[in-house]
N, C-alpha and C. Protein backbone atom coordinates (compact mmCIF):
# COMPACT_ATOMS: atom_id res chain seq x y z
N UNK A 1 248.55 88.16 99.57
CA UNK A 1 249.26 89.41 99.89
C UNK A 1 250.13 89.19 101.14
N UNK A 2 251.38 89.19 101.25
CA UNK A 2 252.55 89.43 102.43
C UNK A 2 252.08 90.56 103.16
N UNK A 3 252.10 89.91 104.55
CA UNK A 3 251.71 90.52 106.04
C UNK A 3 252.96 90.93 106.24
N UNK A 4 253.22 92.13 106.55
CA UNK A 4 254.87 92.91 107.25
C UNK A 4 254.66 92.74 108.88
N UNK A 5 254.98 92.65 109.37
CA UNK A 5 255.13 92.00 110.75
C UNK A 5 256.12 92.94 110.85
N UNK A 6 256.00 94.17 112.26
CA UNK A 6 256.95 94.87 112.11
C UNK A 6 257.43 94.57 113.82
N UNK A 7 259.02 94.26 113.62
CA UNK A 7 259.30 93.73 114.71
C UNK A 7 260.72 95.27 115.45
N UNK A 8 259.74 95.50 116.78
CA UNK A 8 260.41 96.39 117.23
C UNK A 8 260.97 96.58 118.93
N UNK A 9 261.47 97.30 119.39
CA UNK A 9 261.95 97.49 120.89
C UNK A 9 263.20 97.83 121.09
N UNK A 10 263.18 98.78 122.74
CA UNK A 10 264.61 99.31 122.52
C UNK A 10 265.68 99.02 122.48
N UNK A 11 266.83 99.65 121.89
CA UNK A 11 268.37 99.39 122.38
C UNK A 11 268.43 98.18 123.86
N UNK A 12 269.11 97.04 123.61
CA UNK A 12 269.49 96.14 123.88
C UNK A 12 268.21 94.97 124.37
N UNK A 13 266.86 95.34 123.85
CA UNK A 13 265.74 94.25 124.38
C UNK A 13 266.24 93.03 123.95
N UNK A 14 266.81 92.74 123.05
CA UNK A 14 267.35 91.23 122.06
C UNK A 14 266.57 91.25 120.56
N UNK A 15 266.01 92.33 120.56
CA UNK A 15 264.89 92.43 119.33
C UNK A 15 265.59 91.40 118.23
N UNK A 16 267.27 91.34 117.12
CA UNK A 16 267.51 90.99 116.69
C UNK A 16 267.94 89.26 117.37
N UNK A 17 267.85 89.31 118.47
CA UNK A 17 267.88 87.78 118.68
C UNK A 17 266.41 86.92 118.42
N UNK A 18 265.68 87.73 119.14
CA UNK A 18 263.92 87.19 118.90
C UNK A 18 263.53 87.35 117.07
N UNK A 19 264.16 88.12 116.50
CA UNK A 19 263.97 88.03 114.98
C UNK A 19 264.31 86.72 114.86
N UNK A 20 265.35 86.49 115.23
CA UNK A 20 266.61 85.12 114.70
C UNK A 20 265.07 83.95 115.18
N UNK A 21 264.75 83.80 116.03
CA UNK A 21 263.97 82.47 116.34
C UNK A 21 262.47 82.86 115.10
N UNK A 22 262.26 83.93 114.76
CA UNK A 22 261.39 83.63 113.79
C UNK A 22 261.72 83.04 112.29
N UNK A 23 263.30 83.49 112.16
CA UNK A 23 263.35 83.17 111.15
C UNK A 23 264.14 81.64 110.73
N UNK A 24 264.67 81.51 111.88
CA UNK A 24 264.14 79.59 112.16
C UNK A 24 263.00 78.59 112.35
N UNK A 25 262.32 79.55 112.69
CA UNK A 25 260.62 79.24 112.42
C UNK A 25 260.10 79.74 110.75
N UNK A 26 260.85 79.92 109.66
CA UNK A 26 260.40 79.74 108.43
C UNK A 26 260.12 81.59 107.69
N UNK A 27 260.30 81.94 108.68
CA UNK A 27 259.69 83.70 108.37
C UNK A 27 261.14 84.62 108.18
N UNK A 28 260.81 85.17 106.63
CA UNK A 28 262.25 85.83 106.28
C UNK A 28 261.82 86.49 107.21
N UNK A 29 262.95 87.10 107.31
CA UNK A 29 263.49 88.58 108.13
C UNK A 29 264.56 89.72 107.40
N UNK A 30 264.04 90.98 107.82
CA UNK A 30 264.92 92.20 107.48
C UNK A 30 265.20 92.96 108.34
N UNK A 31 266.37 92.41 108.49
CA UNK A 31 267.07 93.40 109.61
C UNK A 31 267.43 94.96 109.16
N UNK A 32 266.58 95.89 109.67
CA UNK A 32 266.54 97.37 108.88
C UNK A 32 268.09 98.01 109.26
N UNK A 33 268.57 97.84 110.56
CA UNK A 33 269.98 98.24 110.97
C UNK A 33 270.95 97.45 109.97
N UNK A 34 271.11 96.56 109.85
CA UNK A 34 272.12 95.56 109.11
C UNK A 34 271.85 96.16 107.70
N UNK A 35 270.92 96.48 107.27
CA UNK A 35 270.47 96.79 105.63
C UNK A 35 271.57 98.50 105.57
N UNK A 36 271.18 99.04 106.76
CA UNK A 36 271.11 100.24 106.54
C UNK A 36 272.77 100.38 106.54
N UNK A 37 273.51 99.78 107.36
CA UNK A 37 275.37 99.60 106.74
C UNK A 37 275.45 99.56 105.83
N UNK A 38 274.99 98.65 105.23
CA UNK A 38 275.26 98.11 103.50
C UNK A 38 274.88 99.66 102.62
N UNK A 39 273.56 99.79 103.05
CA UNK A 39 272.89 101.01 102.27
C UNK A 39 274.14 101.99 102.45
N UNK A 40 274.86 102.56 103.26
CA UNK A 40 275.64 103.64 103.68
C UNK A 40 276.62 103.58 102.99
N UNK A 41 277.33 102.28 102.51
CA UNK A 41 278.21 101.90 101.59
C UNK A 41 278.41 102.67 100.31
N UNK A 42 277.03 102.98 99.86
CA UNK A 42 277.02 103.17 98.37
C UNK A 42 277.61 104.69 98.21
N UNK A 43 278.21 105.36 97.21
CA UNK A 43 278.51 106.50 96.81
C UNK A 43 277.65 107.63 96.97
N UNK A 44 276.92 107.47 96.41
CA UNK A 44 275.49 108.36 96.91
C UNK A 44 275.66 108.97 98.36
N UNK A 45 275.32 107.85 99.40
CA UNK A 45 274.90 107.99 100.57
C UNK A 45 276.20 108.80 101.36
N UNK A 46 277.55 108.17 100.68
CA UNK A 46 278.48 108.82 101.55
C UNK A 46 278.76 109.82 101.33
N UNK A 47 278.75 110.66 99.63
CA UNK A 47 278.66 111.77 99.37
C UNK A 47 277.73 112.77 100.20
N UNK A 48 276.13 112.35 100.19
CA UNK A 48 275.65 113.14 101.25
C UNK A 48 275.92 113.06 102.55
N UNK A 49 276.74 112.14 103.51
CA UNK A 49 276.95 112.24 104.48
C UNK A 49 277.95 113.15 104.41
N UNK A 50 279.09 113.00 103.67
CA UNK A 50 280.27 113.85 103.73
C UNK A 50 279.48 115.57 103.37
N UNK A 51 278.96 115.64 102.61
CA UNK A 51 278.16 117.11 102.37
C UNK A 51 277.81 117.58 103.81
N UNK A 52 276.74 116.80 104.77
CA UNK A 52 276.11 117.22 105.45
C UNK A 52 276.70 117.15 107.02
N UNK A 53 277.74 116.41 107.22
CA UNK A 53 278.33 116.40 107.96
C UNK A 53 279.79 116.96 108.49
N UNK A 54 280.21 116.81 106.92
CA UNK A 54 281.61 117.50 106.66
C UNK A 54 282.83 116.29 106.94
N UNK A 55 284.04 116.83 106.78
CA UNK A 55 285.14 116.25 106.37
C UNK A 55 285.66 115.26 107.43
N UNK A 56 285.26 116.05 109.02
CA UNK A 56 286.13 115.63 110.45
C UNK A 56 285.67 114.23 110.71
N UNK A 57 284.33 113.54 109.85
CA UNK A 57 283.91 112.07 110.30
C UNK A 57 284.91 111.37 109.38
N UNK A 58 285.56 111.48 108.41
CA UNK A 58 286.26 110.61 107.54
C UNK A 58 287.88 110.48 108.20
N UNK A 59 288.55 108.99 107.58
CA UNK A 59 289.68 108.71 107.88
C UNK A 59 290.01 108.20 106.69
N UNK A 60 290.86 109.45 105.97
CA UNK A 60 291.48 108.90 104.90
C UNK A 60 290.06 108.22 104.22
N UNK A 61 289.34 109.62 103.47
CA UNK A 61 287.99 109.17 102.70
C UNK A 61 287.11 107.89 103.43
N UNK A 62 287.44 107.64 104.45
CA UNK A 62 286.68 106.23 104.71
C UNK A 62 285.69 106.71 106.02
N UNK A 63 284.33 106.58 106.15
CA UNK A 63 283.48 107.13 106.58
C UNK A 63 283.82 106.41 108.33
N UNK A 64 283.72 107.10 109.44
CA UNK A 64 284.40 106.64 111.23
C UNK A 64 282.68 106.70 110.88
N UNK A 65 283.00 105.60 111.71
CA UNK A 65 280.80 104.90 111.93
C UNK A 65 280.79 105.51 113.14
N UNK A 66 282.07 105.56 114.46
CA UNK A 66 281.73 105.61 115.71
C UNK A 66 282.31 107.59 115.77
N UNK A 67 282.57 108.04 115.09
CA UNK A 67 282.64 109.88 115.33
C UNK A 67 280.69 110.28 115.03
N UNK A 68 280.64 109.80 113.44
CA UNK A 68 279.57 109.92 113.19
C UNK A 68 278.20 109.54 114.39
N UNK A 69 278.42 108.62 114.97
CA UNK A 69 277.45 108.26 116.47
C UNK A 69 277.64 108.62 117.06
N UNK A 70 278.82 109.38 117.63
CA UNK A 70 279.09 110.33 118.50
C UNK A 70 278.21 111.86 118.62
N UNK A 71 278.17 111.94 117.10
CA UNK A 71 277.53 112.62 116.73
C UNK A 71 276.14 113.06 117.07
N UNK A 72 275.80 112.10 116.18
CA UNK A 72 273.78 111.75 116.08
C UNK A 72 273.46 111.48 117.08
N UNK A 73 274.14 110.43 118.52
CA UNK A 73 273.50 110.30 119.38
C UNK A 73 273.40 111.11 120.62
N UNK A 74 273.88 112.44 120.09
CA UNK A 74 274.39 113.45 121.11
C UNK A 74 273.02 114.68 120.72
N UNK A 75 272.90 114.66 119.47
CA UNK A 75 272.19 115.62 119.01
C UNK A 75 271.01 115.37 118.16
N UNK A 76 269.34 115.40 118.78
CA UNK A 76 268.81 115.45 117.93
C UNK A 76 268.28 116.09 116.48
N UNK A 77 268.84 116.47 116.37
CA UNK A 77 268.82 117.40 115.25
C UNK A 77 269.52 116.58 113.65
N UNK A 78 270.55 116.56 114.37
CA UNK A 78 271.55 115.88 113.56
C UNK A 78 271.57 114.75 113.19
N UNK A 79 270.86 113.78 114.01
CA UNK A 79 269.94 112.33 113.91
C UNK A 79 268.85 112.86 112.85
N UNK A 80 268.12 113.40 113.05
CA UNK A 80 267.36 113.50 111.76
C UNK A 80 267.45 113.80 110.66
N UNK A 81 268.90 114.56 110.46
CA UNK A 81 269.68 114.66 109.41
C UNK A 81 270.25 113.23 108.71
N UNK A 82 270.61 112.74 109.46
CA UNK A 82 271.13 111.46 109.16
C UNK A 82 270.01 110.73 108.50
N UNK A 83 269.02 110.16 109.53
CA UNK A 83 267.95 109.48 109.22
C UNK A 83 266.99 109.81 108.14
N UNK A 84 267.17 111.47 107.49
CA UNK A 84 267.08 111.72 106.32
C UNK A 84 267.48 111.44 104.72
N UNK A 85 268.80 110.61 105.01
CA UNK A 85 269.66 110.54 104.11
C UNK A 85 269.41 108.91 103.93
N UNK A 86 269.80 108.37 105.33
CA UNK A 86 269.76 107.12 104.99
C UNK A 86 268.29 106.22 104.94
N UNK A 87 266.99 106.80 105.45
CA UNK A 87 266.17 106.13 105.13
C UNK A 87 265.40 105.78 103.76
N UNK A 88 264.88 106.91 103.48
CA UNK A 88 264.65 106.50 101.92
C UNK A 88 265.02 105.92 100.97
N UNK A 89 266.79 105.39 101.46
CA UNK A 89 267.77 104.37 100.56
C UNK A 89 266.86 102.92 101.07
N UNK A 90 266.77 102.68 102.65
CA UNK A 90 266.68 101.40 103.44
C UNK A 90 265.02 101.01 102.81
N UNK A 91 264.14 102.33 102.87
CA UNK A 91 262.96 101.89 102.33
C UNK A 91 262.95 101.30 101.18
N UNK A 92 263.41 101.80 99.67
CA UNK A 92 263.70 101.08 98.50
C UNK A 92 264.49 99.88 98.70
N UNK A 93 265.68 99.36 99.22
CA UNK A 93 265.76 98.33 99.97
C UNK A 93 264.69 97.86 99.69
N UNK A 94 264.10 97.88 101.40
CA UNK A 94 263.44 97.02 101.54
C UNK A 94 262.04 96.44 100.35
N UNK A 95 261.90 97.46 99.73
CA UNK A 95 260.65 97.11 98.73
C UNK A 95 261.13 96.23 98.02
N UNK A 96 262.27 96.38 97.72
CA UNK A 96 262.97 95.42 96.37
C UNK A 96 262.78 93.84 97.25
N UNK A 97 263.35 94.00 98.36
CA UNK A 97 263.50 92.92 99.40
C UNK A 97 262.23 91.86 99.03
N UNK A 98 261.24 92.86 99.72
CA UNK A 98 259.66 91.97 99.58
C UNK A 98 259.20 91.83 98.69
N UNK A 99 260.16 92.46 97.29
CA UNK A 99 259.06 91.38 95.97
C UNK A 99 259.73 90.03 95.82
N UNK A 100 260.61 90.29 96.49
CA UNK A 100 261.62 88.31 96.23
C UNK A 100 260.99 87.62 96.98
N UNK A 101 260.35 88.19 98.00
CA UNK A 101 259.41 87.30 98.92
C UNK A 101 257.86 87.09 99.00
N UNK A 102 257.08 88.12 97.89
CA UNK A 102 256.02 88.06 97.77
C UNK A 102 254.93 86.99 97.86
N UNK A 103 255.80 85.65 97.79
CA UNK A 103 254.70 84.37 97.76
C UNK A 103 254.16 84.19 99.40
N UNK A 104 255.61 84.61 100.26
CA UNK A 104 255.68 84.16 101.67
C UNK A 104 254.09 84.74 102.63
N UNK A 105 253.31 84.16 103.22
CA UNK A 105 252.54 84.78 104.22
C UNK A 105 252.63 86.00 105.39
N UNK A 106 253.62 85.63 105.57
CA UNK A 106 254.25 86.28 106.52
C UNK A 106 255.93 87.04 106.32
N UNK A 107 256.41 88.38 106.71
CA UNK A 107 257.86 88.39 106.53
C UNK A 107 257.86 89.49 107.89
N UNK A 108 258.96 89.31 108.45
CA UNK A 108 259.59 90.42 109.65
C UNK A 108 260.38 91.49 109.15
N UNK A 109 260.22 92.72 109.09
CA UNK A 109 260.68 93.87 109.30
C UNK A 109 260.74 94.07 110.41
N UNK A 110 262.21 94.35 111.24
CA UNK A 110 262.56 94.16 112.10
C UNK A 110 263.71 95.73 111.76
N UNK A 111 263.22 96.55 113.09
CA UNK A 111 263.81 97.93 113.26
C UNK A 111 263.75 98.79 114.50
N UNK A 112 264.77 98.99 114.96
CA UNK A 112 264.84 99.51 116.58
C UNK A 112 263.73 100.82 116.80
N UNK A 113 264.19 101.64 115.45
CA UNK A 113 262.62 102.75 115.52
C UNK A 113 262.30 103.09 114.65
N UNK A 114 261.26 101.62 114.82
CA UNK A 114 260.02 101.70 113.83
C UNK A 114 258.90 102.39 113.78
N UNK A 115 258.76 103.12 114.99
CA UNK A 115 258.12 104.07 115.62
C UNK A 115 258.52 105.47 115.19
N UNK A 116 259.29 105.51 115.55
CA UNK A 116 260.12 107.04 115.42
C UNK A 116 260.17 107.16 114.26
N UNK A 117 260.89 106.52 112.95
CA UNK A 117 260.78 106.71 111.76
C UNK A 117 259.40 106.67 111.15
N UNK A 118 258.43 106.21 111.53
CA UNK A 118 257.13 106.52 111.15
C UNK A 118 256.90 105.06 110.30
N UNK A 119 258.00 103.94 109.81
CA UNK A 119 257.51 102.84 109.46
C UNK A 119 256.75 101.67 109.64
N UNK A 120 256.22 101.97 110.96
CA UNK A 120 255.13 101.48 111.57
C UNK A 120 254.03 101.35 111.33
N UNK A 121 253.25 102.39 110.33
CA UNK A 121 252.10 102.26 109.63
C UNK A 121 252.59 101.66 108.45
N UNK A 122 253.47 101.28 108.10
CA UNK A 122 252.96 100.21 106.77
C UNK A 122 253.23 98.95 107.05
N UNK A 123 253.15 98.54 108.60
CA UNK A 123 253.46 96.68 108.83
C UNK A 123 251.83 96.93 109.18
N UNK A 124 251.57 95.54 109.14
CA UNK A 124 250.08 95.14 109.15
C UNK A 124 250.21 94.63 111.05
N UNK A 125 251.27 94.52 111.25
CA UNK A 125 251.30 93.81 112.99
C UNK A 125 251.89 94.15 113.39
N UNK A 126 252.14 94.64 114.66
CA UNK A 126 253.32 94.78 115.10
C UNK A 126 253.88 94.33 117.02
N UNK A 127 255.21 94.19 116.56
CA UNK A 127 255.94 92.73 117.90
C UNK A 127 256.58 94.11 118.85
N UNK A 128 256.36 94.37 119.48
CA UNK A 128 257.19 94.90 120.81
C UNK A 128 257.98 94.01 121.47
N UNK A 129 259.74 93.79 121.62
CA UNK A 129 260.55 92.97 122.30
C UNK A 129 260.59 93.62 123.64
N UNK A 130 260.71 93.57 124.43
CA UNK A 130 261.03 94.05 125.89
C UNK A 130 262.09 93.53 127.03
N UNK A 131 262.77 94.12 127.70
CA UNK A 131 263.62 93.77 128.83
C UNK A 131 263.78 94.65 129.75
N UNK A 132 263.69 94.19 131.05
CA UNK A 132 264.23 94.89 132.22
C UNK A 132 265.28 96.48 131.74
N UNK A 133 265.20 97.62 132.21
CA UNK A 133 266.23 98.34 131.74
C UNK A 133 268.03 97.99 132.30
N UNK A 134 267.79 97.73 133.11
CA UNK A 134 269.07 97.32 134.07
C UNK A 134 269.80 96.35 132.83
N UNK A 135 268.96 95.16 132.39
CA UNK A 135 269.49 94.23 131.10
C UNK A 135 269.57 94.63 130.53
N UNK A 136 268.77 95.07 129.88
CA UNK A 136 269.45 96.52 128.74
C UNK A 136 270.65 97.14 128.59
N UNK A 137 270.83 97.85 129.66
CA UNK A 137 271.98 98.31 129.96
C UNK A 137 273.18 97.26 129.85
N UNK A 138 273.26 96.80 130.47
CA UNK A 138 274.31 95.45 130.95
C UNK A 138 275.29 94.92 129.33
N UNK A 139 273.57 94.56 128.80
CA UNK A 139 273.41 94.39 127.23
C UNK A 139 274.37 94.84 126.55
N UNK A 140 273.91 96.01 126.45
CA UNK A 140 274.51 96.85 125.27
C UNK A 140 276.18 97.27 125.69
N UNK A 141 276.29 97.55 127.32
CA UNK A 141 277.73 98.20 127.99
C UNK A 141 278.88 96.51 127.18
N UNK A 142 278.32 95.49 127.70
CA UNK A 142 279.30 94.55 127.04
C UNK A 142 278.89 94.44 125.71
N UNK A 143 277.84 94.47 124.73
CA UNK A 143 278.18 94.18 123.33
C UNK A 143 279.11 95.00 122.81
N UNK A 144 278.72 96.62 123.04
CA UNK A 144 279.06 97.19 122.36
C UNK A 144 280.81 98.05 123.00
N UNK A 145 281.03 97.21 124.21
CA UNK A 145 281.77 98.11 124.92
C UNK A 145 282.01 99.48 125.27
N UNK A 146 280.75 99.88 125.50
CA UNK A 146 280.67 101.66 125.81
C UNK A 146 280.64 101.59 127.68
N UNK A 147 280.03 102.98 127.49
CA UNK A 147 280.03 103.34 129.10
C UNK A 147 278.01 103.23 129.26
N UNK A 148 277.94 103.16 130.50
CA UNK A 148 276.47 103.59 130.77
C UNK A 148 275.55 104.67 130.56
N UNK A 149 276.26 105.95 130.69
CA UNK A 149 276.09 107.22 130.08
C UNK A 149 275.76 107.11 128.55
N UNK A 150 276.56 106.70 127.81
CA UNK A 150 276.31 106.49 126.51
C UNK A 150 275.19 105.52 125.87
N UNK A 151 274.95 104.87 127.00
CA UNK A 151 273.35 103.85 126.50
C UNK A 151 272.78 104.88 126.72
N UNK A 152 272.75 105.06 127.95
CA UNK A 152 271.18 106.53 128.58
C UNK A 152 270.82 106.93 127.31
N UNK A 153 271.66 107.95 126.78
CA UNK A 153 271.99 108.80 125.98
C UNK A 153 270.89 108.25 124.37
N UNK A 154 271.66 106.97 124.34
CA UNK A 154 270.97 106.33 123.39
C UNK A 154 269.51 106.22 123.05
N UNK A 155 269.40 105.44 124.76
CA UNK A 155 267.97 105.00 124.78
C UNK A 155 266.61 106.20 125.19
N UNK A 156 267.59 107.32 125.68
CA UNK A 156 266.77 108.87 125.71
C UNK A 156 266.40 108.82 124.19
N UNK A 157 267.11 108.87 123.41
CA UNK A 157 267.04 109.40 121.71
C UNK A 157 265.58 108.23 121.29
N UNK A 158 265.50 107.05 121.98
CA UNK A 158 263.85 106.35 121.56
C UNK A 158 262.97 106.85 122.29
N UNK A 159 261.79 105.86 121.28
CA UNK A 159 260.79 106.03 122.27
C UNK A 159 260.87 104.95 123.56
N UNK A 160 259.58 105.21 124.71
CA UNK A 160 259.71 104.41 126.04
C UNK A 160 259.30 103.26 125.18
N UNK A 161 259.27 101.99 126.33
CA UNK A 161 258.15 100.90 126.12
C UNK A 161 256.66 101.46 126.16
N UNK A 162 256.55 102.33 127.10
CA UNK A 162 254.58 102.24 127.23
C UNK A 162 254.17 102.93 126.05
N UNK A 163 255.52 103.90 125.12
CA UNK A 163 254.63 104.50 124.16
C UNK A 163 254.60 102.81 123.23
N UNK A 164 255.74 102.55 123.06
CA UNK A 164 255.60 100.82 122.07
C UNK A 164 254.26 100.24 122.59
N UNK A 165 254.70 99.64 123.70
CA UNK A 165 253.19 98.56 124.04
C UNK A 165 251.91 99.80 123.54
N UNK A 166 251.71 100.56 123.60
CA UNK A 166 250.41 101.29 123.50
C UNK A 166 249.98 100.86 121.51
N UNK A 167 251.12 100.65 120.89
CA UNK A 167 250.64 100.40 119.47
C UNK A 167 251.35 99.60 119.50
N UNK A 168 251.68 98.68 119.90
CA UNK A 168 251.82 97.71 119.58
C UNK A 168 250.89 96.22 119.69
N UNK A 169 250.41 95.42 118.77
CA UNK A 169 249.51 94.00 119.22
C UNK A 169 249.97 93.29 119.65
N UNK A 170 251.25 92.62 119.91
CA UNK A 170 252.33 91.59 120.73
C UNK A 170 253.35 92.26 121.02
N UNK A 171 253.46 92.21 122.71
CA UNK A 171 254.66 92.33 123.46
C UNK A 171 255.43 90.56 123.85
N UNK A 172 256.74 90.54 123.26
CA UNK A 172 257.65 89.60 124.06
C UNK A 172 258.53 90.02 124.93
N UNK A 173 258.43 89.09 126.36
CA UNK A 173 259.27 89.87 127.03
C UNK A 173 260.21 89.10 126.90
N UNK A 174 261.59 89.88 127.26
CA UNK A 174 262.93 88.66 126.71
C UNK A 174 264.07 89.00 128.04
N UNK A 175 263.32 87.97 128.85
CA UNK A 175 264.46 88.12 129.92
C UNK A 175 264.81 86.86 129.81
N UNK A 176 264.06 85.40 129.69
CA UNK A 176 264.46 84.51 129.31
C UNK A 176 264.49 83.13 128.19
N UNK A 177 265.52 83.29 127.88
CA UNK A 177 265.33 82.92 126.33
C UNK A 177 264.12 81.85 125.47
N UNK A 178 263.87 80.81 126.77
CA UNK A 178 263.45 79.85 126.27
C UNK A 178 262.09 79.76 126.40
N UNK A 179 261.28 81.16 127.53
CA UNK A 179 260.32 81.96 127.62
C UNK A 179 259.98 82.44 126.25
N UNK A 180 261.04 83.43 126.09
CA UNK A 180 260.70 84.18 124.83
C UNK A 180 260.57 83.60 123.51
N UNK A 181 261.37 82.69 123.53
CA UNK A 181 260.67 82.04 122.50
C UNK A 181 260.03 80.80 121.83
N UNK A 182 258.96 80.57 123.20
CA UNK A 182 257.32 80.12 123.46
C UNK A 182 256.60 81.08 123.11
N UNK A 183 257.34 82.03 123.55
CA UNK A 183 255.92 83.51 122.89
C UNK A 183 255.75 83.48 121.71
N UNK A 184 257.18 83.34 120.80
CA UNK A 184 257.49 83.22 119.44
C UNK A 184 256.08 82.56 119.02
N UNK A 185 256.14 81.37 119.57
CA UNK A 185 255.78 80.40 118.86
C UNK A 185 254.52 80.42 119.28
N UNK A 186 254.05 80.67 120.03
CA UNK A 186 252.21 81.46 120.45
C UNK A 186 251.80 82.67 119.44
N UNK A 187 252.71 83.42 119.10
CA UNK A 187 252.08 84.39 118.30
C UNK A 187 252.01 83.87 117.18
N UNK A 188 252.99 82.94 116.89
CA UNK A 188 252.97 82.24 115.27
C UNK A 188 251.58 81.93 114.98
N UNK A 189 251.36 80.75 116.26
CA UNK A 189 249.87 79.72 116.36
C UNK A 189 249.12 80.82 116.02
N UNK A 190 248.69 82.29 116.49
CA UNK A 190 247.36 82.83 116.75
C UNK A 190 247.31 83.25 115.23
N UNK A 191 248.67 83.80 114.68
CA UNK A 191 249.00 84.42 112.83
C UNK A 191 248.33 83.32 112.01
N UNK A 192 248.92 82.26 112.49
CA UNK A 192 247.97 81.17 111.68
C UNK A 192 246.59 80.90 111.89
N UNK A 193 246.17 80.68 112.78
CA UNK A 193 244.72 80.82 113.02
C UNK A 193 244.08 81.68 112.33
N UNK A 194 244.23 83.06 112.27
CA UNK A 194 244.14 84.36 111.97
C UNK A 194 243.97 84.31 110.71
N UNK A 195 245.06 83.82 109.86
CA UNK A 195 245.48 83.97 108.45
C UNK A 195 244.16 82.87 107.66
N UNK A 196 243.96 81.60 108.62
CA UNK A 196 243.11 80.42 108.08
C UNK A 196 241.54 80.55 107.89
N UNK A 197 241.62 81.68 109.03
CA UNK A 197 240.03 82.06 109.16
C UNK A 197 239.59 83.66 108.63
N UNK A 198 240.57 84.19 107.72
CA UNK A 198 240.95 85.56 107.52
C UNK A 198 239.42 85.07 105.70
């Protein structure tokens, strides 16, 4: 039976970089954000976005990703509207995902809130990524080229770390890379141990 390993932490910890070293270490990965673009793609999904959101997010029928976040990350309410629409697509996803992988021991589900969406009770483990908030910040102001206000904003809309670490069984901290992923590779060792003597 495939162990879901649910790999989580906030806006800008590196969560999807620390995925990346597991899955050079042999362990698919599902990136739930990356799925969930694709998912948004489909007719379905944009029809209900356009229903529930209305006309002012589109350009010339084509769905503005950044009005729409303007949006959701301003208002909780409206985030759960969203996260209404598009999760139950990302969950089927993902099920389809893990029967292609069913032989594997191990697979990463990997999702910023895995918590918040409540998909946390169906990984069997779960990885807390962590960073300084200041890096965080820094993080996300150059990936994504926003302002600082607009992370806050963001990272208000999660949960903290202490609620993560509190359910979570492995915290990595990821301030430095080659730190973090030794941890990788310590939690691997203990999964295996675990799995041999299971």
């Amino acid at each position: 039976m495939t162990k879901v390993i649910g790999l989580t932490g906030g806006i800008g910890s590196g969560k999807t970089t620390i995925a990346g070293y597991f899955n050079e270490m042999g362990i698919p990965v599902y990136i739930a954000d990356d799925e969930a673009k694709k998912v948004m793609q489909s007719d379905e999904i944009i029809a209900a976005i356009h229903e529930t959101f209305g006309a002012e997010i589109f350009d010339n029928n084509t769905l503005n990703r950044a009005k729409l976040a303007d949006i959701v990350f301003n208002n909780a309410d409206k985030l759960a509207l969203l996260n209404a629409i598009v999760h139950p697509a990302v969950k089927m996803d993902f099920e389809n995902w893990l029967l292609k992988h069913k032989k594997e021991p191990y697979i990463i589900y990997e999702a910023a809130i895995l918590f918040e969406s409540g998909r946390y009770k169906e990984c069997d483990i779960i990885i807390t990524v962590t960073a300084p908030q200041e890096t965080r910040i820094e993080r996300v102001m150059n990936r994504d080229k926003t302002t600082r206000e607009h992370v806050l904003k963001r990272m208000n809309m999660q949960w903290n770390d202490e609620q993560r670490f509190a359910n979570s069984n492995y915290i990595i901290h990821n301030l430095n890379l080659k730190i973090a992923k030794q941890e990788v590779v310590k939690i691997l060792k203990i999964l295996d141990i675990k799995q041999n003597h299971s």
